[in-house]
Protein backbone atom coordinates (compact mmCIF):
# COMPACT_ATOMS: atom_id res chain seq x y z
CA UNK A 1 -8.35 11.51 -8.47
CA UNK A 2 -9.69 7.55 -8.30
CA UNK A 3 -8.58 5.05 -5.68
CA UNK A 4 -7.03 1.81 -6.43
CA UNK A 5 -6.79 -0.54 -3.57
CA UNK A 6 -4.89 -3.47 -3.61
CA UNK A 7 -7.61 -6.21 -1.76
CA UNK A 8 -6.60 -9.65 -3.15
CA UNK A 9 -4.61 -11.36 -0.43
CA UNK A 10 -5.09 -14.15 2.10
CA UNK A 11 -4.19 -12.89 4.98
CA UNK A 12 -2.81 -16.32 6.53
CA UNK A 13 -1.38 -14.81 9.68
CA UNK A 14 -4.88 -13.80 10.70
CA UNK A 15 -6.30 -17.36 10.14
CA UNK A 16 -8.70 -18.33 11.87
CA UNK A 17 -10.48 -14.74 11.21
CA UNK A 18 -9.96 -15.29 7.12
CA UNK A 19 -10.81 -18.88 6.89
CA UNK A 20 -13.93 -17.90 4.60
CA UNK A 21 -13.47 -14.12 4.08
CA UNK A 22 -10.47 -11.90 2.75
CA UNK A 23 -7.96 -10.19 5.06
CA UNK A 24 -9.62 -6.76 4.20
CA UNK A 25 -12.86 -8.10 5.16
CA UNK A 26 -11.80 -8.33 8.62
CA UNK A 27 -13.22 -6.23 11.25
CA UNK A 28 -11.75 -3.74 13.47
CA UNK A 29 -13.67 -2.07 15.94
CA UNK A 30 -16.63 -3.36 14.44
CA UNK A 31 -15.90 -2.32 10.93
CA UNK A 32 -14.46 -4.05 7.78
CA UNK A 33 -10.65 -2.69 6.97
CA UNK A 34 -11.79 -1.81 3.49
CA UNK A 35 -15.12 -0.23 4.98
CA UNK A 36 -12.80 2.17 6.99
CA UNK A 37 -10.98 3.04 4.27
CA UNK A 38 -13.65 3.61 1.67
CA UNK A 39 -15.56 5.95 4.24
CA UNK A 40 -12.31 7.98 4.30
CA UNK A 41 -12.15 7.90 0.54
CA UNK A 42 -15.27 9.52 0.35
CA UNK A 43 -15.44 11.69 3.38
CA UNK A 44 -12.25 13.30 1.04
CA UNK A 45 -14.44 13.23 -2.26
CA UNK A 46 -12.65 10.35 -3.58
CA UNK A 47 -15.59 8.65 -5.15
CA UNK A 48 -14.09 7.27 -7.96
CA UNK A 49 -13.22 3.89 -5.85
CA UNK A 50 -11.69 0.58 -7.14
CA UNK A 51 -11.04 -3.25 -5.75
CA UNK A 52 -8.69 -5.40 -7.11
CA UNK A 53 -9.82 -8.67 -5.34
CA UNK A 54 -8.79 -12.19 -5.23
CA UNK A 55 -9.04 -14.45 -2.14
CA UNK A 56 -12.64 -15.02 -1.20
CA UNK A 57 -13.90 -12.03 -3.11
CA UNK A 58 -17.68 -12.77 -3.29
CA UNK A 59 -17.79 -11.94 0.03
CA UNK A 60 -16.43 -8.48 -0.78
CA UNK A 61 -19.61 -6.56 -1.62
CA UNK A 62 -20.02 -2.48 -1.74
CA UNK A 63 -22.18 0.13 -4.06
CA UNK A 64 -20.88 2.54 -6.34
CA UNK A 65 -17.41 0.85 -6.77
CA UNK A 66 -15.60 -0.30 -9.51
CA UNK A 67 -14.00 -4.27 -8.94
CA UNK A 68 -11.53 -6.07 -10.62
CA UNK A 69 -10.05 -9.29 -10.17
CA UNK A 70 -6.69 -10.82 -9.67
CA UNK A 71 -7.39 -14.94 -10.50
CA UNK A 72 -3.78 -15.87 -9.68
CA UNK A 73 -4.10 -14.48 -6.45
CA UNK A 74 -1.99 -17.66 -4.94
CA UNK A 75 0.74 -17.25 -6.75
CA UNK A 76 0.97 -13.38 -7.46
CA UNK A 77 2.01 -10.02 -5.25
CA UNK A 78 0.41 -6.45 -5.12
CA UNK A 79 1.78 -5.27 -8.69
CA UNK A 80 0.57 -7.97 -10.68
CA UNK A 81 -2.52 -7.22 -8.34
CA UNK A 82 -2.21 -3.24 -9.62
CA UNK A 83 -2.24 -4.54 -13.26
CA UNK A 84 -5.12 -6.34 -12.99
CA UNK A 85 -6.94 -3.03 -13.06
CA UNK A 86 -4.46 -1.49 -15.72
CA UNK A 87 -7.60 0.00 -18.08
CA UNK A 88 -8.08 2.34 -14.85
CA UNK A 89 -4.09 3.67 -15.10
CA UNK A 90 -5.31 6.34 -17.02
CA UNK A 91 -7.24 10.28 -17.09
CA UNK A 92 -6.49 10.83 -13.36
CA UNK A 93 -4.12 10.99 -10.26
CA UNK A 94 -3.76 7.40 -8.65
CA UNK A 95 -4.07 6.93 -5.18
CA UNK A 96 -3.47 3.26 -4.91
CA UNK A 97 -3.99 1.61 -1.11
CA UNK A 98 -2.41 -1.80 0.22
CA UNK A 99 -5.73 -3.07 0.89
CA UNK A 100 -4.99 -4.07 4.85
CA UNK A 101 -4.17 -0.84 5.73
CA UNK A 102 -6.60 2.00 8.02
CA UNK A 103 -5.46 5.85 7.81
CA UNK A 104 -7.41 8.61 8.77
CA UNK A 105 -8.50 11.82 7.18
CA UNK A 106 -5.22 14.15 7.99
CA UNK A 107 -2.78 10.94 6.23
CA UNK A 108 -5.09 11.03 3.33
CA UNK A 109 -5.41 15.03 2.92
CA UNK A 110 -1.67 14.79 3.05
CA UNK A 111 -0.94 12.43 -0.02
CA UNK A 112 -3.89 13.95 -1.73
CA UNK A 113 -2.76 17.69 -1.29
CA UNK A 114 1.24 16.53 -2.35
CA UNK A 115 1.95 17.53 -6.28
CA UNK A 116 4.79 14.88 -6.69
CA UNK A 117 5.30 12.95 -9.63
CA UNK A 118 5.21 9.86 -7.27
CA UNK A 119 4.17 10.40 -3.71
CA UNK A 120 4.90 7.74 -1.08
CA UNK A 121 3.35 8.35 2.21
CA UNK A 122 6.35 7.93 5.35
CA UNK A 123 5.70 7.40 9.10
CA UNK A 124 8.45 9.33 10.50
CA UNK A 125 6.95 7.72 13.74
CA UNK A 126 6.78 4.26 12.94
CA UNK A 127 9.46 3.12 15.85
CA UNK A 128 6.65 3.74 18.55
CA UNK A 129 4.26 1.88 16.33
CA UNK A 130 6.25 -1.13 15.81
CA UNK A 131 7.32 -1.36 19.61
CA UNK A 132 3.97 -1.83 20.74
CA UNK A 133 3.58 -4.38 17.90
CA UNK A 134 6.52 -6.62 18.39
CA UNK A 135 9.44 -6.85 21.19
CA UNK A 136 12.30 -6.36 18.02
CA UNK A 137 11.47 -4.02 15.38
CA UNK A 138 13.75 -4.21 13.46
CA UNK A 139 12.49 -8.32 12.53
CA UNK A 140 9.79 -6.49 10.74
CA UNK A 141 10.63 -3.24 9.90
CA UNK A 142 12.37 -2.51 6.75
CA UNK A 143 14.72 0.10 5.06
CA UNK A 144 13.83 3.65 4.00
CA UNK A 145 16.47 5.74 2.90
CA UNK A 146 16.31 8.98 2.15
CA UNK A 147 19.05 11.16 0.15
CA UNK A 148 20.09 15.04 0.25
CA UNK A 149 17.60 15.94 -2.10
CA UNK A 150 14.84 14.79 -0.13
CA UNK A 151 14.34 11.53 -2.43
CA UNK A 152 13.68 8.47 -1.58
CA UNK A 153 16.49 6.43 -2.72
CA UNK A 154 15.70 2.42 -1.07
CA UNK A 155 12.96 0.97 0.73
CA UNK A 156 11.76 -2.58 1.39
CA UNK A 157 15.06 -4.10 2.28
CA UNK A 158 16.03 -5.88 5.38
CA UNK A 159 17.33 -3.33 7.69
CA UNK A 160 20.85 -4.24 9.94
CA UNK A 161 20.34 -1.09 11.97
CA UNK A 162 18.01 1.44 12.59
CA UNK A 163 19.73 3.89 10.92
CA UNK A 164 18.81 2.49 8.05
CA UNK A 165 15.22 3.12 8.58
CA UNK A 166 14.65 7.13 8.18
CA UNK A 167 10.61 6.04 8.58
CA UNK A 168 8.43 3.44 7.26
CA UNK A 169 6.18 3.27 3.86
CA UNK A 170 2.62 2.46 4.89
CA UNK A 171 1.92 1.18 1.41
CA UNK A 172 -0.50 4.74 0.16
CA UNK A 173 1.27 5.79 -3.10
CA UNK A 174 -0.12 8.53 -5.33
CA UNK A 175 1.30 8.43 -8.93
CA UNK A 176 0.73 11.96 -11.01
CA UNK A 177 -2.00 11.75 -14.17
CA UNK A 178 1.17 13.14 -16.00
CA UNK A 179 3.60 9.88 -15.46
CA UNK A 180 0.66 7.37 -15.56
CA UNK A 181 1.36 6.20 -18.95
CA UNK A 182 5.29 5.81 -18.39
CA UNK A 183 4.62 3.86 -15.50
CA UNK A 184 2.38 1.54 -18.12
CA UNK A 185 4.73 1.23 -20.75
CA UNK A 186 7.27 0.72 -18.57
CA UNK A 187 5.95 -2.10 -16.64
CA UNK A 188 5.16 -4.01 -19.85
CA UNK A 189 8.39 -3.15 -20.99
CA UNK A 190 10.22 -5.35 -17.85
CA UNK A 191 11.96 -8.38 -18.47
CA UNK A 192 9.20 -11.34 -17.27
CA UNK A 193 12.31 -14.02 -17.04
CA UNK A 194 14.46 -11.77 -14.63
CA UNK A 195 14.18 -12.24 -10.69
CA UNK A 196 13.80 -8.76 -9.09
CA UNK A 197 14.53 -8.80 -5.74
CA UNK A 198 14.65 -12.31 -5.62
CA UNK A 199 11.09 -12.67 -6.81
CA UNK A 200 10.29 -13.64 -9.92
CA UNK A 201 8.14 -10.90 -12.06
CA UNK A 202 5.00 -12.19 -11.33
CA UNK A 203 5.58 -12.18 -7.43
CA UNK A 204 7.77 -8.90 -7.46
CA UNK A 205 7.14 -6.62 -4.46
CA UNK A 206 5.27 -3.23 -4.64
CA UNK A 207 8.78 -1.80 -2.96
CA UNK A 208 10.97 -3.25 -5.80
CA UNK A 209 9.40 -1.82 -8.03
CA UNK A 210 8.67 1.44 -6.85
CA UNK A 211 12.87 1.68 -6.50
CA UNK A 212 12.84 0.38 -10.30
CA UNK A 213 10.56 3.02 -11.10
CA UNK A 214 12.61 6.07 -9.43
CA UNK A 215 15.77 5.02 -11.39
CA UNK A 216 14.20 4.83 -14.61
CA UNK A 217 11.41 7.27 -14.61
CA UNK A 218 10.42 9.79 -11.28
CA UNK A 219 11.99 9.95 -7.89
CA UNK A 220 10.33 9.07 -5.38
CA UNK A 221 9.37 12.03 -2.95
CA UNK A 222 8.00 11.14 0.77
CA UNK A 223 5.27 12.37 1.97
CA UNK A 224 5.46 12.17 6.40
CA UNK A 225 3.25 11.71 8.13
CA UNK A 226 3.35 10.89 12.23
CA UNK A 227 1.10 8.26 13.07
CA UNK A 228 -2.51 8.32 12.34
CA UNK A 229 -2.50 5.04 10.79
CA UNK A 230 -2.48 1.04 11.53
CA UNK A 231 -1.56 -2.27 9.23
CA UNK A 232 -3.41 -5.64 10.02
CA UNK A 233 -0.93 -8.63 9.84
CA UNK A 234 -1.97 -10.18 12.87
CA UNK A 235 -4.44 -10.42 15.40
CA UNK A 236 -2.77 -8.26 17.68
CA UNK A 237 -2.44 -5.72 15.39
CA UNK A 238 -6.78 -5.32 16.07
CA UNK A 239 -5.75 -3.84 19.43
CA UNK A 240 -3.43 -0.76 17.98
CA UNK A 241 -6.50 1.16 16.90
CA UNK A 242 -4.86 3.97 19.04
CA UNK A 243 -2.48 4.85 16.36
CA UNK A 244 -5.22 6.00 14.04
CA UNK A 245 -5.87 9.01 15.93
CA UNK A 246 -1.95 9.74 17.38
CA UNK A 247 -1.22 12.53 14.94
């Protein structure tokens, strides 16, 4: 299995802490986001480790990993981000990590340990997560809908209600080595002159087209998880570090 993590955003909610240095490069408990994550990586004998990197990515320096770089980083989202480090879509399982993300060991060893053509790690959780983030939930939450066969059939839409939200995707994917290519052809294969989602294809959401990719290809299966995990949006979000370990 080799890592792809998704590093090549801004981060302009936690401005002033990203004024010279990328959102994953901010600290948490006295620790770089992507530092935290990489340790787990390898704690879990993931050491085949890659960075797709963007904003300010000089000052993203490690050993023994494998970078690539998004230059349209301004005016791009996380898949064109994903293809930027298309000659690694190949020869093993992808684990591919939203780079502003910390899990711990037991949210990893789940994903890892699932045998799902495309595994999408769920917080069945989340609502006691995003209440001690935010006084409404549901501004930030979004949809996650899950059908009788245990797929998940839409995610990343603006929720009404909370029963629309059956848990929330963390952004931690795992595709199969056996659906890698599909996934390849079939992204080149998209029209680049349609709007998906209301983004055009360059800016289209890691959501959109996951749900493009379980009508066409794979389902999408969920992997839950409770807890054990924390995203950094804002500065408030440094003082959650609780959630890591709430399992």
């Amino acid at each position: 299995m080799k890592a792809i993590i998704l590093a090549a955003g801004e981060g302009k909610r936690l401005r002033p802490l990203t004024n010279k240095k990328p959102k994953c490069m901010v600290e948490v408990n006295g620790k770089s986001i992507i530092s935290h994550q990489i340790e787990c990586l390898r704690r879990n004998s993931i050491e085949n480790i890659n960075i797709c990197l963007g904003y300010a990515s000089k000052e993203v320096r490690f050993d023994n990993v494998i970078y690539h770089y998004n230059t349209n980083y301004a005016r791009t989202n996380m898949v064109y981000t994903l293809f930027c480090a298309k000659s690694e879509l190949e020869n093993d399982d992808i684990l591919v990590s939203y780079g502003d993300i910390i899990y711990n060991d037991d949210v990893l060893k789940a994903i890892m340990k699932d045998d799902s053509k495309i595994g999408v790690v769920v917080d069945r959780n989340w609502l006691e997560y995003w209440n001690a983030r935010m006084e409404n939930p549901l501004d930030d939450a979004e949809t996650l809908k899950i059908n009788d066969k245990g797929y998940i059939v839409e995610l990343g839409k603006k929720p009404i209600n909370y029963g629309e939200i059956q848990g929330q995707y963390i952004g931690l994917i795992k595709f199969r080595i056996d659906i890698i290519s599909k996934i390849k052809d079939y992204y080149n294969s998209l029209d680049k002159n349609k709007l998906y989602d209301g983004n055009d294809f360059d800016n289209m959401y890691m959501t959109s087209f996951l749900q493009l990719i379980s009508r066409d290809i794979a389902p999408l299966s969920p992997v839950f998880i409770d807890n054990g995990w924390i995203e950094v949006d804002t500065p408030s979000d440094l003082k959650l570090t609780k959630f890591i370990n709430n399992n």
